[in-house]
Protein backbone atom coordinates (compact mmCIF):
# COMPACT_ATOMS: atom_id res chain seq x y z
CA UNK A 1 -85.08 -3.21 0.76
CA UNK A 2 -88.28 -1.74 2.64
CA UNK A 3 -85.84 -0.43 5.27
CA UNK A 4 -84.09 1.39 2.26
CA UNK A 5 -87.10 2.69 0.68
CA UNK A 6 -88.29 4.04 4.24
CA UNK A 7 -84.98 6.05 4.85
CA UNK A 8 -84.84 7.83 1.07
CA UNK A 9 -88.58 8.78 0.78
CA UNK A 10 -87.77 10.57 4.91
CA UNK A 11 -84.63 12.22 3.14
CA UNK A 12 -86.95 13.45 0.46
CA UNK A 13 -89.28 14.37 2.27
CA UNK A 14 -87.13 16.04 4.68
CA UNK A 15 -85.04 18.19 1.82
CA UNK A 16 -88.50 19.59 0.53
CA UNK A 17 -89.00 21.17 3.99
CA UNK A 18 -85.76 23.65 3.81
CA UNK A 19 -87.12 26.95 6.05
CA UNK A 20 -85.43 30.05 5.84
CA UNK A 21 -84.10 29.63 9.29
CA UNK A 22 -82.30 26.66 7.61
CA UNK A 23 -80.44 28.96 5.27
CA UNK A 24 -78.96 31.25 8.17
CA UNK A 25 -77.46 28.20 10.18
CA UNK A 26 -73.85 28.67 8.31
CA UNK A 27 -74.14 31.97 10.09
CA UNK A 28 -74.03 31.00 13.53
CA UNK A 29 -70.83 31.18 15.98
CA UNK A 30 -69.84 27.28 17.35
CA UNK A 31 -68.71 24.19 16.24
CA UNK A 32 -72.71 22.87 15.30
CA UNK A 33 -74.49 23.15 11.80
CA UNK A 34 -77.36 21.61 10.28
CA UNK A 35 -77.84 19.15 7.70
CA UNK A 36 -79.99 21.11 5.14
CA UNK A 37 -81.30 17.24 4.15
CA UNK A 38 -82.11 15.53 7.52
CA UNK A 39 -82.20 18.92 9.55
CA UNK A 40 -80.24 16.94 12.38
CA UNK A 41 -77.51 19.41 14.09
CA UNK A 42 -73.90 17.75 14.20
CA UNK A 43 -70.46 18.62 14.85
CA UNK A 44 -68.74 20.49 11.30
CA UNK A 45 -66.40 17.41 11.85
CA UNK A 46 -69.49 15.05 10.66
CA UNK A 47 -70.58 17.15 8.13
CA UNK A 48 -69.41 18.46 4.63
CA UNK A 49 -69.82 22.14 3.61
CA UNK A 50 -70.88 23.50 0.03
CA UNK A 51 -70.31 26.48 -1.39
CA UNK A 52 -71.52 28.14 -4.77
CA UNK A 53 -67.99 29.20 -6.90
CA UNK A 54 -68.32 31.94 -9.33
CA UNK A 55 -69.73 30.20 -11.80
CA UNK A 56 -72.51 29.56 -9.99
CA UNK A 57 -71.39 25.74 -9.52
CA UNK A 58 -71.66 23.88 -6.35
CA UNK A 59 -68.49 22.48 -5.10
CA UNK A 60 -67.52 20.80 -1.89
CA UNK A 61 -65.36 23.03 0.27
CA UNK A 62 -64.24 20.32 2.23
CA UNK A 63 -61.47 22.11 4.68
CA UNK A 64 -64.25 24.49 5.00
CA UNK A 65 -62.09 27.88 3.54
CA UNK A 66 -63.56 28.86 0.50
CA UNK A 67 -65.63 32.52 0.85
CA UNK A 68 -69.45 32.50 0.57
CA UNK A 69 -72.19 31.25 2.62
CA UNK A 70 -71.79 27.28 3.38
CA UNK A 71 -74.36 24.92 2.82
CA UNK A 72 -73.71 22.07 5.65
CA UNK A 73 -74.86 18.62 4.55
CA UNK A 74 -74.07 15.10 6.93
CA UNK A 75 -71.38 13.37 5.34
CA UNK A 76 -73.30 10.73 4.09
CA UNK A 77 -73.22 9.46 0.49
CA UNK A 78 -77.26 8.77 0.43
CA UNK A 79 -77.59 12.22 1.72
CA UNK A 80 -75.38 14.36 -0.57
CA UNK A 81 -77.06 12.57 -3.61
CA UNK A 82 -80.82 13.48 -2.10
CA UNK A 83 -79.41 17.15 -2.04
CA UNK A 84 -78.26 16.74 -5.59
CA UNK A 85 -81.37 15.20 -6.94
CA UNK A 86 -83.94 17.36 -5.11
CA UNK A 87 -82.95 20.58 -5.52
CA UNK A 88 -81.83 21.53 -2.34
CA UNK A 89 -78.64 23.66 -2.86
CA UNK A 90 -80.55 25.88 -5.28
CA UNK A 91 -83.59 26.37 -2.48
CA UNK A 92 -80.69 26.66 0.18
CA UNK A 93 -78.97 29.44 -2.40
CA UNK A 94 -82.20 31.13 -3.31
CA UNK A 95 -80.07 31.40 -7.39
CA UNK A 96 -80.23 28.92 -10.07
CA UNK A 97 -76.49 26.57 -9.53
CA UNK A 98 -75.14 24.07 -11.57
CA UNK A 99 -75.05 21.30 -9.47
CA UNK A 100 -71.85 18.40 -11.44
CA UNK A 101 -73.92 14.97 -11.90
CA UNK A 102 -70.77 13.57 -9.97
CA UNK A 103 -70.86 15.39 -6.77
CA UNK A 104 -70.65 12.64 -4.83
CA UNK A 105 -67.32 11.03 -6.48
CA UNK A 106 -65.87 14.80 -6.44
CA UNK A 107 -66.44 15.35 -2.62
CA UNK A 108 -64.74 11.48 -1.94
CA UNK A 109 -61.96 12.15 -4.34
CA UNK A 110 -61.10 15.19 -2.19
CA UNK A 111 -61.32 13.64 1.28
CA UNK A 112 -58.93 11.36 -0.45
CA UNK A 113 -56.47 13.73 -1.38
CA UNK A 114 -56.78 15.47 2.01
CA UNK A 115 -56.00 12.37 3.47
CA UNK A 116 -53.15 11.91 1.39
CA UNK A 117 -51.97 15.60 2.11
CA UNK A 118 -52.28 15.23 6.19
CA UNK A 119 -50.25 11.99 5.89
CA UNK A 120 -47.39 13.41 3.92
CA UNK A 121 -47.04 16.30 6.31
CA UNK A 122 -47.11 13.48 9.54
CA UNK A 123 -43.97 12.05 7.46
CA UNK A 124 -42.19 15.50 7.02
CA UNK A 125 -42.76 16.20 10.74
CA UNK A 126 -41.49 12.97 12.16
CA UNK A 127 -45.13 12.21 13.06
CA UNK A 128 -45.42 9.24 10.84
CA UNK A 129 -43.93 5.58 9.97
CA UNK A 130 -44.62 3.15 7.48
CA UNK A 131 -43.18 -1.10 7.42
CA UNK A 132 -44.57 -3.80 9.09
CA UNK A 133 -41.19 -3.21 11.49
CA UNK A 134 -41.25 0.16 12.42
CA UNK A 135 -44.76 0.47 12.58
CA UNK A 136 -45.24 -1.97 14.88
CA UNK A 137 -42.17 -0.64 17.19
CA UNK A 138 -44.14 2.71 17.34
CA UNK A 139 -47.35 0.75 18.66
CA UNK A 140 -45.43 -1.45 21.12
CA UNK A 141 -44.04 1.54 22.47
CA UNK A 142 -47.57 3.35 22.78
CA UNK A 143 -46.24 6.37 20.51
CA UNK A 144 -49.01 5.52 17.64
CA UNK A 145 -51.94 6.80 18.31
CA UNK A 146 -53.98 5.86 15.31
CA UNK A 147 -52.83 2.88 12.58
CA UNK A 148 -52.89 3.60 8.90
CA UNK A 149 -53.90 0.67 7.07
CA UNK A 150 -54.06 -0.45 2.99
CA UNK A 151 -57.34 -1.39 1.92
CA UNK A 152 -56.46 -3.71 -0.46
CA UNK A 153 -54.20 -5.67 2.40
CA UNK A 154 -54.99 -9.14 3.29
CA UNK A 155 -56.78 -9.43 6.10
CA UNK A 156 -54.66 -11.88 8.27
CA UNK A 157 -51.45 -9.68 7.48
CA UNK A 158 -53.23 -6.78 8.97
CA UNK A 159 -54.41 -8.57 11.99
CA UNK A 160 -51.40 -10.01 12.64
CA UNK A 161 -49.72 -6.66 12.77
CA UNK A 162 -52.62 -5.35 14.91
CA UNK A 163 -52.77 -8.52 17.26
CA UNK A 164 -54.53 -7.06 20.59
CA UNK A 165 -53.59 -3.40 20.42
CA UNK A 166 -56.28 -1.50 21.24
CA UNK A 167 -55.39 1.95 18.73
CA UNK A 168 -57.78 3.55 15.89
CA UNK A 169 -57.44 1.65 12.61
CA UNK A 170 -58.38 3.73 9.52
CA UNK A 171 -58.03 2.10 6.04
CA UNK A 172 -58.81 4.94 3.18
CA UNK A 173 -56.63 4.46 0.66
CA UNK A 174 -55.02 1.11 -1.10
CA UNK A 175 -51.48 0.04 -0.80
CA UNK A 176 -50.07 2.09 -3.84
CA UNK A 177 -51.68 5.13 -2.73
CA UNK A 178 -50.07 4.61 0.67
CA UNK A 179 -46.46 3.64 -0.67
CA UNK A 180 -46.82 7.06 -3.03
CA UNK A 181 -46.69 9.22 0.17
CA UNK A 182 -43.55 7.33 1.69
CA UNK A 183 -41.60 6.74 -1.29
CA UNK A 184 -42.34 3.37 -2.15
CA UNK A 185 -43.85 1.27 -4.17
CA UNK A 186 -46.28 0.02 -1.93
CA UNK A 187 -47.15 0.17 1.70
CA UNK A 188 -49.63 -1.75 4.40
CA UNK A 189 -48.83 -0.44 7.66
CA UNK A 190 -48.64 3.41 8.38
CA UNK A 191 -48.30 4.74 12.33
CA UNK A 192 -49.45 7.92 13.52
CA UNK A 193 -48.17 9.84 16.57
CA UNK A 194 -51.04 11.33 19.00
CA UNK A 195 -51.44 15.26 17.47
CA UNK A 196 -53.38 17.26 15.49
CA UNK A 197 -52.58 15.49 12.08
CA UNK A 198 -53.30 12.13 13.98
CA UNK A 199 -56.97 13.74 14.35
CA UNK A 200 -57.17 15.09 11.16
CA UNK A 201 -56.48 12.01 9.36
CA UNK A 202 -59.20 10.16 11.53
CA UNK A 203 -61.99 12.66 11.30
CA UNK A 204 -61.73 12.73 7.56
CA UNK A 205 -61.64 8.80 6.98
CA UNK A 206 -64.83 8.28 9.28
CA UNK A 207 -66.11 11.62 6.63
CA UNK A 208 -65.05 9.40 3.77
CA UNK A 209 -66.02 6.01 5.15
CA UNK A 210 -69.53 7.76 5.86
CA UNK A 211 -70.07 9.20 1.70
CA UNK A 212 -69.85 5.26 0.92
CA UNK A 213 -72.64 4.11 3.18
CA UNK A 214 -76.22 4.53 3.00
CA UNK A 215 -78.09 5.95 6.54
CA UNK A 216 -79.15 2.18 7.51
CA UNK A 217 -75.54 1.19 7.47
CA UNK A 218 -73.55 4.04 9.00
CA UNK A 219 -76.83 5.77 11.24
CA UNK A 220 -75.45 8.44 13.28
CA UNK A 221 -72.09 8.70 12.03
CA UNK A 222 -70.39 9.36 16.11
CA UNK A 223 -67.64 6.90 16.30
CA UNK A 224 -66.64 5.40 19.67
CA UNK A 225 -63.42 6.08 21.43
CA UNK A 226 -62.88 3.01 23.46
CA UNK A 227 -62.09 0.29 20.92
CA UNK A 228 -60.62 0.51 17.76
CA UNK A 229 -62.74 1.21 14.49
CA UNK A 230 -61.53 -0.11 11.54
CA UNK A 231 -62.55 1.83 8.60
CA UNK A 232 -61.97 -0.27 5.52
CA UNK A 233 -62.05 1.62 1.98
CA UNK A 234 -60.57 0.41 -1.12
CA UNK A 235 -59.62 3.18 -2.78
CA UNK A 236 -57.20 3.63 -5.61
CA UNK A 237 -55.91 6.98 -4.56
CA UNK A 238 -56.71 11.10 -4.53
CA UNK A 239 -59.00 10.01 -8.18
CA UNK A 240 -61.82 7.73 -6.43
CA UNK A 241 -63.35 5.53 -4.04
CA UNK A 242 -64.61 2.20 -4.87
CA UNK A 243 -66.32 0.22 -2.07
CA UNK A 244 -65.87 0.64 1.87
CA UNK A 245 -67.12 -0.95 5.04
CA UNK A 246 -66.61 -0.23 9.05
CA UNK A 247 -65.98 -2.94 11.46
CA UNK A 248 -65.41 -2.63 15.37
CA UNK A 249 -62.75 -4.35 16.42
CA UNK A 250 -62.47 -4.93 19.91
């Protein structure tokens, strides 16, 4: 609890400190922004953008599109609610927003449904499978490049499928959620060719995992590359998130 307590008065503390340099960051050329809450520079991978819509509402642009000037925040669920609660995007905005009560669940339903949306185009492209059978072929034969698991799977079926293959293991979305995109009912085991959706769908489960955890849990959010990560998230599909944990698996 102290550790807690420590961490969310330094994110306070840190979101009443937002310089104007801060606000030009979204300007800058290159792949880095920084987190108008802990100030820390990251890749845009790591980090969520905000935007204020006509309205003058603040709303998660999450494949980072929409027009106007972003407002970069680490994906981090104890960080976008310090943002909402402080007063940040308005200081960041210099203009009164609306900022929804339910930020949070809005920017996780949407990394759900882009999730959803990346693996439904790996299936139209021939750059996805889903069984137990032909999942497993595609990881025996090296072609997977990253394992789509259900959260809501038991744990010794997915291990057993996995046994000692050393491949990224994201689990984002439950079993119905998974069987939705391939036609069926349900579904555990999802492979992934090596490609650009392959990194897609990866990037944006560690950015989901990462809105579920608070900063003592996830820290710096920079996954490793030479084991698998197994990103567990039981979510019940592009409408919300419900509880998550990461585990290494070596």
């Amino acid at each position: 609890m102290g550790e807690r307590i420590t961490t969310d008065r330094a994110l306070i503390e840190a979101s009443e400190d937002i310089s104007v340099a801060a606000q030009a960051d979204d300007a800058e050329d290159g792949p880095m922004r920084r987190c108008l809450v802990t100030r820390e520079r990251m890749a845009k991978e790591r980090m969520l953008r905000f935007v204020v819509d006509p309205d003058g509402r603040i709303v998660p642009d999450l494949a980072g599109r929409l027009p106007g000037r972003g407002m970069w925040l680490s994906a981090r669920g104890d960080v976008v609610e310090t943002a909402r609660v402080r007063g940040v995007f308005a200081k960041a905005a210099r203009a009164q927003v609306t900022v929804p009560p339910d930020l949070l669940a809005v920017a996780q339903s949407g990394l759900g449904r882009l999730i959803s949306e990346q693996l439904g185009l790996a299936r139209r492209a021939g750059q996805a499978v889903a069984g137990f059978v032909k999942s497993r072929e595609w990881l025996d034969k090296g072609r997977a490049s990253l394992v789509v698991q259900a959260s809501d799977g038991s744990a010794e079926e997915r291990e057993r499928f996995l046994g000692r293959a050393a491949v990224v293991v994201v689990c984002p979305l439950n079993g119905v959620a998974l069987g939705a995109i391939f036609g069926r009912d349900r579904v555990v085991h999802v492979a992934v060719a090596a490609g650009k959706l392959a990194d897609r769908i990866r990037i944006e489960a560690e950015r989901l995992s990462g809105m579920a955890q608070p900063a003592s849990a996830t820290g710096a959010p920079n996954m490793p590359r030479d084991r698998s990560i197994r990103i567990d998230r039981n979510v019940s599909g592009p409408r919300g998130p419900d509880k998550d944990k990461v585990q290494a698996v070596r």
